[in-house]
Protein backbone atom coordinates (compact mmCIF):
# COMPACT_ATOMS: atom_id res chain seq x y z
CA UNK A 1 -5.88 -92.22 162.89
CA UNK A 2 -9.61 -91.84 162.42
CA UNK A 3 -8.66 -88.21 160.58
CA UNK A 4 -6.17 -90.10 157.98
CA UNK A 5 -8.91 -91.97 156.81
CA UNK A 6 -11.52 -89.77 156.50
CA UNK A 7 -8.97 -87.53 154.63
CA UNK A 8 -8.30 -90.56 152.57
CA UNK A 9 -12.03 -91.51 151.75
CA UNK A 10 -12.98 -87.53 150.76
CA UNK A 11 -9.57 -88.00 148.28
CA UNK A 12 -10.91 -91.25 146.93
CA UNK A 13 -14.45 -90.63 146.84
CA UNK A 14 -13.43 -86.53 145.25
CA UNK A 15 -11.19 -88.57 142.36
CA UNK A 16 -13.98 -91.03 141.80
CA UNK A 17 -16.30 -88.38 140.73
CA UNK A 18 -13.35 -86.23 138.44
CA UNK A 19 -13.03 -89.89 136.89
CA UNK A 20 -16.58 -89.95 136.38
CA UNK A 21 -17.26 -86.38 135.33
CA UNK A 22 -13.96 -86.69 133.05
CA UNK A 23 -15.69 -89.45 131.16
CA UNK A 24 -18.92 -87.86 130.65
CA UNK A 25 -17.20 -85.09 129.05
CA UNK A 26 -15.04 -86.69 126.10
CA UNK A 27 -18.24 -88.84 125.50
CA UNK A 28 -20.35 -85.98 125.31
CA UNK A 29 -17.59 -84.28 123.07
CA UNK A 30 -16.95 -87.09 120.72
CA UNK A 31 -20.62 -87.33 120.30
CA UNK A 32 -20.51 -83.42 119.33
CA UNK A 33 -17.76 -84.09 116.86
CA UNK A 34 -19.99 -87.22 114.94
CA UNK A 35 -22.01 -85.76 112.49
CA UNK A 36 -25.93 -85.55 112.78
CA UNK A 37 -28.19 -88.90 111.82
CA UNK A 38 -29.36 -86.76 108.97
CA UNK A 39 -26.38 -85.69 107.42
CA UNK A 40 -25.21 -89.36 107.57
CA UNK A 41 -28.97 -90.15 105.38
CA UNK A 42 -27.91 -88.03 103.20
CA UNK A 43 -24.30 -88.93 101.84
CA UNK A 44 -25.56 -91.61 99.22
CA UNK A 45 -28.41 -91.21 97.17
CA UNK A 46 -29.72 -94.13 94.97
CA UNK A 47 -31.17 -93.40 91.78
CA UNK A 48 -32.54 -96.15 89.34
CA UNK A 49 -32.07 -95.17 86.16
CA UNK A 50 -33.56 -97.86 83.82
CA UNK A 51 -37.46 -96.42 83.42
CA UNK A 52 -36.41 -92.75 82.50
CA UNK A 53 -37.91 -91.47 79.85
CA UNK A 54 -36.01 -89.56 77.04
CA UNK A 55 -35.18 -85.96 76.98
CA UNK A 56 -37.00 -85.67 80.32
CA UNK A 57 -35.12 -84.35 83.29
CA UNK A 58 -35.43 -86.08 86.19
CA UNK A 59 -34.48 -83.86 89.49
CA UNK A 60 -33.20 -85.88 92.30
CA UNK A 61 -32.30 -84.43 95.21
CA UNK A 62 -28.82 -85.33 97.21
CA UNK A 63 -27.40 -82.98 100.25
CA UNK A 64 -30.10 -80.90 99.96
CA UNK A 65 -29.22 -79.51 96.23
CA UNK A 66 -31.08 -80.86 93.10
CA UNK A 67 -29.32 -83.17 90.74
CA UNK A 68 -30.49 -83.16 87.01
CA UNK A 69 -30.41 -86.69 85.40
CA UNK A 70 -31.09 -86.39 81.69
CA UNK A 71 -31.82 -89.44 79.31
CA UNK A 72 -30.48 -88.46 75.68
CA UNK A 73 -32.45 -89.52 73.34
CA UNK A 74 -31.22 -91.12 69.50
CA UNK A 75 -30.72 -87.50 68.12
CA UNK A 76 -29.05 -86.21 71.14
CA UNK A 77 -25.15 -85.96 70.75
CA UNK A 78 -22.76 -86.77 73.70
CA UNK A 79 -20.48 -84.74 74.08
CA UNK A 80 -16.87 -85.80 75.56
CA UNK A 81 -16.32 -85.59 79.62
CA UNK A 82 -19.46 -84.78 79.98
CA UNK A 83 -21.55 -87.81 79.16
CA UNK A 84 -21.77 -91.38 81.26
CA UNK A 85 -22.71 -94.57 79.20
CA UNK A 86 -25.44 -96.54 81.40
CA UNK A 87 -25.88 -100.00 79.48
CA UNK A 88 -27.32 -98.33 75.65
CA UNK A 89 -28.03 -94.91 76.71
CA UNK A 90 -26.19 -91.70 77.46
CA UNK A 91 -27.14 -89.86 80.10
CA UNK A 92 -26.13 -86.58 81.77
CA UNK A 93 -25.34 -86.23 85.59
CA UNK A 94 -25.07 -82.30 87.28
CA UNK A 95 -25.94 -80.45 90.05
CA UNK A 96 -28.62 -78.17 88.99
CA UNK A 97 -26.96 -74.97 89.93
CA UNK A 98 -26.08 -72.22 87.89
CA UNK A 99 -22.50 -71.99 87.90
CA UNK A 100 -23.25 -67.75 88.26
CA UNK A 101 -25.20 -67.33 91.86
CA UNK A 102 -26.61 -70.72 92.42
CA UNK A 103 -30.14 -70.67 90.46
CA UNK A 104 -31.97 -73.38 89.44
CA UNK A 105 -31.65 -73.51 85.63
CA UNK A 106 -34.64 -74.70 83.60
CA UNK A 107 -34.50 -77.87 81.39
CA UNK A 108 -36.15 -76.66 77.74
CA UNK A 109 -37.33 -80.07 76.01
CA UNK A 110 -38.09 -78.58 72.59
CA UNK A 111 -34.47 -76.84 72.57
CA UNK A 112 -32.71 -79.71 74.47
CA UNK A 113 -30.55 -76.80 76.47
CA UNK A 114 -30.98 -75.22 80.15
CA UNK A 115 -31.44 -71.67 80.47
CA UNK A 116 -30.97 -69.94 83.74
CA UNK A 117 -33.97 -67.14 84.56
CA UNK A 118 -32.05 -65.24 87.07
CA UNK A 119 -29.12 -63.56 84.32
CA UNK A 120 -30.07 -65.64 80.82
CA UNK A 121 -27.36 -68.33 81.25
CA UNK A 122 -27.52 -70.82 78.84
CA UNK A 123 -26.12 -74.29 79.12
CA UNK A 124 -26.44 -77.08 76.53
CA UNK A 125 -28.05 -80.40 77.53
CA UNK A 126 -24.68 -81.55 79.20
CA UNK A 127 -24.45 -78.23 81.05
CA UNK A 128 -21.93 -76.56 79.12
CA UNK A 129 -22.13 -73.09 79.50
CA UNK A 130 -22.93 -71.62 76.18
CA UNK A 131 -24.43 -68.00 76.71
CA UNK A 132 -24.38 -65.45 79.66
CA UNK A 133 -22.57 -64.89 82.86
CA UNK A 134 -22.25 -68.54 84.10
CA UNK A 135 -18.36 -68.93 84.66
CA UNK A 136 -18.04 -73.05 84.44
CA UNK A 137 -20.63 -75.50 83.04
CA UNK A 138 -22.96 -77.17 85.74
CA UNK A 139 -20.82 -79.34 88.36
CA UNK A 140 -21.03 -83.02 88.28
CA UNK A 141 -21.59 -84.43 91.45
CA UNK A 142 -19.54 -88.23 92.84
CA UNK A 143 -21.61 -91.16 91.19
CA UNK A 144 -21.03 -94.30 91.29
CA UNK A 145 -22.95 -97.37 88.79
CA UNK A 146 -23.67 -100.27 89.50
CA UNK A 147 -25.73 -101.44 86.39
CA UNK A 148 -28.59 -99.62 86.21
CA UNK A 149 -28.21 -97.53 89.35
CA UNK A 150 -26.56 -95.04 90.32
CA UNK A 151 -25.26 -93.66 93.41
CA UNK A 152 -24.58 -90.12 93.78
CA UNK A 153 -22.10 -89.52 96.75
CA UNK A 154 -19.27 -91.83 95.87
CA UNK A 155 -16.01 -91.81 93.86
CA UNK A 156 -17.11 -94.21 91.48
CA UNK A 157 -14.87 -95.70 88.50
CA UNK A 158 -17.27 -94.01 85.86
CA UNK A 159 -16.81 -90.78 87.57
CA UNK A 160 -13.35 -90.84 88.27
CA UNK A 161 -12.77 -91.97 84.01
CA UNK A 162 -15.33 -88.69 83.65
CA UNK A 163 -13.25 -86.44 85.29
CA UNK A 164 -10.03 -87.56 83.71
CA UNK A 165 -11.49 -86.38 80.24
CA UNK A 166 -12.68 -83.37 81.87
């Protein structure tokens, strides 16, 4: 009788700490499959766009890859599917990557266009590829507006209407 339970106790006391260790383990792999704190930082950026200057690019940076907001100014032209209206202004929203091998083009005020150093790409001020070996004009990244602000991240009505036209 006394062996019964004793055997009975190590079986209990043996599935206990399975249980336990069984537990552990699909918490420690769920928390494997959430992604990191800083990845989560990083899904919405807010950008306030109502003190940008014209023809200045602003760089923002969202997932670790730069975003070029541009301000047109009065003799800049929009050009279709390209363009987002933010209250009076038109305004230009890409990821600044070159659309070749992923440099960073540079913004030329006094010719309103990008030009990429690495091969000569040229884009024009809504990153349309215009010159050189770039395949497809600059990306456009999710945005969403609210007003004056926009957040880059989300599948926002503005951007959805963009994409439509693109």
């Amino acid at each position: 009788m006394i062996n019964e339970s004793r055997r009975g106790f190590v079986g209990k006391a043996f599935g206990a700490v399975a249980g336990v260790g069984a537990v552990a383990s699909l918490v420690a792999m769920k928390k494997t499959w959430d992604p990191l704190p800083s990845v989560m930082a990083a899904g919405f950026t807010v950008v306030d766009v109502s003190n940008m200057e014209e023809n200045k690019l602003n760089i923002v940076v969202w997932r670790g890859k730069p975003i070029f907001v541009l301000k047109y100014s009065a003799d800049m032209k929009p050009t279709e599917g390209r363009n987002v209206k933010i209250g009076d202004n038109y305004f230009s929203v890409m990821i600044g990557l070159c659309t070749h091998l992923g440099c960073i083009p540079a913004y030329r005020e006094d010719k309103k266009d990008f030009k990429c150093a690495c091969h000569g790409g040229k884009y024009t001020d809504a990153g349309v590829q215009t010159f050189g070996p770039p395949p497809r004009p600059l990306d456009i990244p999710p945005f969403d507006l609210d007003g004056t602000t926009l957040t880059l991240g989300k599948d926002g009505a503005a951007y959805k209407e963009l994409m439509a036209k693109a």
